[in-house]
N, C-alpha and C. Protein backbone atom coordinates (compact mmCIF):
# COMPACT_ATOMS: atom_id res chain seq x y z
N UNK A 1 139.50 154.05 91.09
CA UNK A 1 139.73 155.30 90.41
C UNK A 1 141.07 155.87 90.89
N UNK A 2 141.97 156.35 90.37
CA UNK A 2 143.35 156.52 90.36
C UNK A 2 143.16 158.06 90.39
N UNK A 3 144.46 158.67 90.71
CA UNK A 3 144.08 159.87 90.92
C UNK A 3 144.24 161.09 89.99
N UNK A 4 144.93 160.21 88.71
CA UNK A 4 145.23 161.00 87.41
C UNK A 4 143.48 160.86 87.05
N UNK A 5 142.68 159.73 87.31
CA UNK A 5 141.53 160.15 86.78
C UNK A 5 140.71 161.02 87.26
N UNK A 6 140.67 161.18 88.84
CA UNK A 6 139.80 162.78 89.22
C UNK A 6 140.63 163.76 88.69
N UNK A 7 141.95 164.23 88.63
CA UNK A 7 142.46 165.12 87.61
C UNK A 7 141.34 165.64 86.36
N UNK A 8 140.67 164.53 85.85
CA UNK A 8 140.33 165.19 84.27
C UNK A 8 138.61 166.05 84.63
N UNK A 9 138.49 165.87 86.06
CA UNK A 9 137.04 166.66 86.48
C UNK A 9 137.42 167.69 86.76
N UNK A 10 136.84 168.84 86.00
CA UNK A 10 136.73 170.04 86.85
C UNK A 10 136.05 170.68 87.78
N UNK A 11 135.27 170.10 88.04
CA UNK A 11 134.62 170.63 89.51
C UNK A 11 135.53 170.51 90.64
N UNK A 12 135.46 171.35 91.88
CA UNK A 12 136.37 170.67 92.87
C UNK A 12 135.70 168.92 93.54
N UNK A 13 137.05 168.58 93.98
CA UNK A 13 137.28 167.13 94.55
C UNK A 13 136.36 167.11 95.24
N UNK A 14 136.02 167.89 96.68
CA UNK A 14 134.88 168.14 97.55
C UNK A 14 133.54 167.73 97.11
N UNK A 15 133.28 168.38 95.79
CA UNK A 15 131.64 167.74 95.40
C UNK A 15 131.25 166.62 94.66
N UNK A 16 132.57 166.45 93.63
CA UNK A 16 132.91 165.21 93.03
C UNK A 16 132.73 164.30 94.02
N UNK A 17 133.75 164.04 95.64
CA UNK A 17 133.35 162.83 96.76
C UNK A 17 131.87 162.75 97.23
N UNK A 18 131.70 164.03 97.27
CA UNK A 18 129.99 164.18 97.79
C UNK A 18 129.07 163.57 96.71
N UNK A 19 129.24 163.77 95.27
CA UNK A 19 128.28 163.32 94.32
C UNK A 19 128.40 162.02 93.79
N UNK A 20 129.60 161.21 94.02
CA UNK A 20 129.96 159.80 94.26
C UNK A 20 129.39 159.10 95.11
N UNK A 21 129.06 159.38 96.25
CA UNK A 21 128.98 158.70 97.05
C UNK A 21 127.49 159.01 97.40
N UNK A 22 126.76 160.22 96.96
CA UNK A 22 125.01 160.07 96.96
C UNK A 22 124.84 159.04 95.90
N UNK A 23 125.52 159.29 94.86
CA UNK A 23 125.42 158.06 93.72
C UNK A 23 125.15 157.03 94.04
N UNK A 24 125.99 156.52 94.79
CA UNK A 24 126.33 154.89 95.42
C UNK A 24 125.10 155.06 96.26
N UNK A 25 124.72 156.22 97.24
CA UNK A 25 123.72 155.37 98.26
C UNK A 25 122.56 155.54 97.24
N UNK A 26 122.11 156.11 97.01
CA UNK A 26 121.09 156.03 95.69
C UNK A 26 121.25 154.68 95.00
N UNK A 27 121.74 154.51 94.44
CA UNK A 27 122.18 153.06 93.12
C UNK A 27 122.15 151.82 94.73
N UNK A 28 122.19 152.14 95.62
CA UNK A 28 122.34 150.60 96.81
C UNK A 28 120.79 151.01 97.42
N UNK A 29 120.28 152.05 97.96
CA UNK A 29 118.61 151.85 97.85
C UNK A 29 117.77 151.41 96.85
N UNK A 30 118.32 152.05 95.67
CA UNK A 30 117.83 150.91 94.85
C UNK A 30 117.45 149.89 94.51
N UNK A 31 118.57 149.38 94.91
CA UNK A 31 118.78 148.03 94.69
C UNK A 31 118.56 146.94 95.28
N UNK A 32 118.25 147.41 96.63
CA UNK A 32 117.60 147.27 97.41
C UNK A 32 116.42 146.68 97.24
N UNK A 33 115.91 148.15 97.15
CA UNK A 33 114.45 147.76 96.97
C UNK A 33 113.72 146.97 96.02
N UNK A 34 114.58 146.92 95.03
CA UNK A 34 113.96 146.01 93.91
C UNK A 34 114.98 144.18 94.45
N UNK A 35 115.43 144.32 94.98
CA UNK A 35 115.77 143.16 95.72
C UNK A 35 114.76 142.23 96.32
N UNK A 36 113.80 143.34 97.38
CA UNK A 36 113.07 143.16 97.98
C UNK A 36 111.66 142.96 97.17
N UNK A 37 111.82 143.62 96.37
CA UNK A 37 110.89 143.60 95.35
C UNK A 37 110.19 142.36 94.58
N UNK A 38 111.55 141.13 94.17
CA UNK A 38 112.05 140.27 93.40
C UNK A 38 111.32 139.34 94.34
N UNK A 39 112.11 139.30 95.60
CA UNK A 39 111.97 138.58 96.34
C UNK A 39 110.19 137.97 96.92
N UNK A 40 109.61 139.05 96.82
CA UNK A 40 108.02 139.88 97.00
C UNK A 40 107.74 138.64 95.81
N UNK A 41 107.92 138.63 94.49
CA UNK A 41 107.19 138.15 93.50
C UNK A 41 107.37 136.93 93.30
N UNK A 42 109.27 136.34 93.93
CA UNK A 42 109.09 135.08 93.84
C UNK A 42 108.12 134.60 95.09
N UNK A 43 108.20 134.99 96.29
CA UNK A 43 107.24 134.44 97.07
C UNK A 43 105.48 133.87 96.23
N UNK A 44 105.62 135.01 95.77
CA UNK A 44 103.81 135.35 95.33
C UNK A 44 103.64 133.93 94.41
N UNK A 45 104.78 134.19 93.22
CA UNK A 45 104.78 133.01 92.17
C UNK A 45 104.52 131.61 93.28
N UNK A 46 105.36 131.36 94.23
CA UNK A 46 105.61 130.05 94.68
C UNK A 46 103.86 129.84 95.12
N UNK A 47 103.51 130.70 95.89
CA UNK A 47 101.99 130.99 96.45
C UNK A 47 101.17 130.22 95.54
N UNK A 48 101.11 130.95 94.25
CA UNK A 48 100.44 130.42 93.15
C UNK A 48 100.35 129.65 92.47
N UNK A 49 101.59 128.94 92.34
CA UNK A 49 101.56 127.79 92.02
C UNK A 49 101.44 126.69 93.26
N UNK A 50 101.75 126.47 94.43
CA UNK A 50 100.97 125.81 95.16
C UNK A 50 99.42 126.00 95.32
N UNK A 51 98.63 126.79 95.33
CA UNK A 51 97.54 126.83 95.10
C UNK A 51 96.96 126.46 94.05
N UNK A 52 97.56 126.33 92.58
CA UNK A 52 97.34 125.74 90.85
C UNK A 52 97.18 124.43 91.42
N UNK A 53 97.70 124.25 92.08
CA UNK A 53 98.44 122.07 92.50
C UNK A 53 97.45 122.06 93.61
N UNK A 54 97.06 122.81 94.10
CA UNK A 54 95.96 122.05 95.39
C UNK A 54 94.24 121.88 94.27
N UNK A 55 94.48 122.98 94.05
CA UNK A 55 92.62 122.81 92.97
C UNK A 55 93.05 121.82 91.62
N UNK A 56 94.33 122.16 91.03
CA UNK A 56 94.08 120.51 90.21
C UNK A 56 94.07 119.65 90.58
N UNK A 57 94.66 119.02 91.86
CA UNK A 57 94.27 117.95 92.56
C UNK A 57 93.10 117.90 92.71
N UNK A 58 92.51 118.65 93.59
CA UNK A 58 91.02 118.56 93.90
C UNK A 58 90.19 118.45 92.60
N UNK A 59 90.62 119.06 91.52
CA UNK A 59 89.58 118.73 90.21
C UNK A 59 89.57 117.35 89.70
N UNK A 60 91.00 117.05 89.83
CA UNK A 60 90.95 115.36 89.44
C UNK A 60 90.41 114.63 90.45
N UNK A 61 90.33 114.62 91.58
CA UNK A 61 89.59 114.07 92.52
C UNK A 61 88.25 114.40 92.50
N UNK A 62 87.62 115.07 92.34
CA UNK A 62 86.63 115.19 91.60
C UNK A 62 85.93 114.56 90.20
N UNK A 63 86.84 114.77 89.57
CA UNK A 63 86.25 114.07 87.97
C UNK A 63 86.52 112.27 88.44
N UNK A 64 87.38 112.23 89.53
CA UNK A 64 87.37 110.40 89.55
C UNK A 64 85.89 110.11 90.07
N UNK A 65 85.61 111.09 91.16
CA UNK A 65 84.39 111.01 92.14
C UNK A 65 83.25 110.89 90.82
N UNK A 66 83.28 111.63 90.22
CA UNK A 66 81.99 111.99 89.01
C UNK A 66 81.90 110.26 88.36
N UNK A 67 83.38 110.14 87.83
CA UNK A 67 83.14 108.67 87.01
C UNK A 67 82.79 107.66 87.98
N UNK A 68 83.35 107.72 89.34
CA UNK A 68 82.82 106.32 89.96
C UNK A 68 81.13 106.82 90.20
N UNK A 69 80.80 107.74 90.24
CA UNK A 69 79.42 108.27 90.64
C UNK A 69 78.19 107.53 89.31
N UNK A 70 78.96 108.07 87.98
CA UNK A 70 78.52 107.17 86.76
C UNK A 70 78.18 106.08 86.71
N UNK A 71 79.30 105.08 86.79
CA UNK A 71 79.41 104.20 87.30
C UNK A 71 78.74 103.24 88.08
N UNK A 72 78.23 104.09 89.11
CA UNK A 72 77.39 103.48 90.12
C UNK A 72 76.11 103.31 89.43
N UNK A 73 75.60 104.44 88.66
CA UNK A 73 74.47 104.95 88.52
C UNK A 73 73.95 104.24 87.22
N UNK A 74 75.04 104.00 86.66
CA UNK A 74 74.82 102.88 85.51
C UNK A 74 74.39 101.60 86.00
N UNK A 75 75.24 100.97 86.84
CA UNK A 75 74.87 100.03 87.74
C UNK A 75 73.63 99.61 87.94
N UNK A 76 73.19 100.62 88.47
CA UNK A 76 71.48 100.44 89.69
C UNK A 76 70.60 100.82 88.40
N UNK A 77 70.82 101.22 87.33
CA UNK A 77 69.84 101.14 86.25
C UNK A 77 69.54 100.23 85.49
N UNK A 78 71.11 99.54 84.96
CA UNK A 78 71.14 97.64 84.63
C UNK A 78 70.21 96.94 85.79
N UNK A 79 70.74 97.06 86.83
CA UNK A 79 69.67 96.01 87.81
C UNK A 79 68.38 96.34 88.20
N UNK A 80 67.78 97.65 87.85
CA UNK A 80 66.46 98.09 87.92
C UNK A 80 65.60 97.84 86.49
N UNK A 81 66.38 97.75 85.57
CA UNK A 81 66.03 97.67 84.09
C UNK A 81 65.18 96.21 83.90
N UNK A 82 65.75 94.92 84.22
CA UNK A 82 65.11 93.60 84.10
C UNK A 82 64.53 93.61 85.22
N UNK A 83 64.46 93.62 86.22
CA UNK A 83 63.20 93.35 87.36
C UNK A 83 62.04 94.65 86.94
N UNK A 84 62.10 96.01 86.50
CA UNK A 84 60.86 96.78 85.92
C UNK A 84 60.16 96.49 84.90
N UNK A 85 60.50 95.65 84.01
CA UNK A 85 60.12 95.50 82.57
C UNK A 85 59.85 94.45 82.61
């Protein structure tokens, strides 16, 4: 800011520097905080999606467990089927 441009304020210079510069710390707490903020949600996101990836694992490990469980169970019913009958 040049000094022909505080020229075109009429308030005095004194409150103009004072109201600049609450500006700025205002607009940098801000910014701040939603910095911190951002930061807060990417954590959370990452959280959540490692946790999505541990239980779909575990679900597919599961549904393999179920089919070999089938599997088995089919098994021991073929070989129980001709020796019962």
């Amino acid at each position: 800011m040049s000094s022909g441009d505080v020229d075109q304020f009429v308030s005095p210079k004194s409150k103009l520097i004072r109201f600049f510069h609450d500006s700025r710390n205002r607009w940098k707490v801000k910014h701040h905080e939603l910095k911190k903020s951002c930061k807060m949600l990417q954590n959370q996101v990452r959280a959540v999606e490692k946790s999505r990836a541990a239980w779909r694992e575990q679900a597919l490990a599961s549904e393999q467990r179920v089919t070999e469980l089938a599997g088995e169970l089919e098994e021991l019913k073929c070989r129980r089927s001709p020796a019962g009958g």
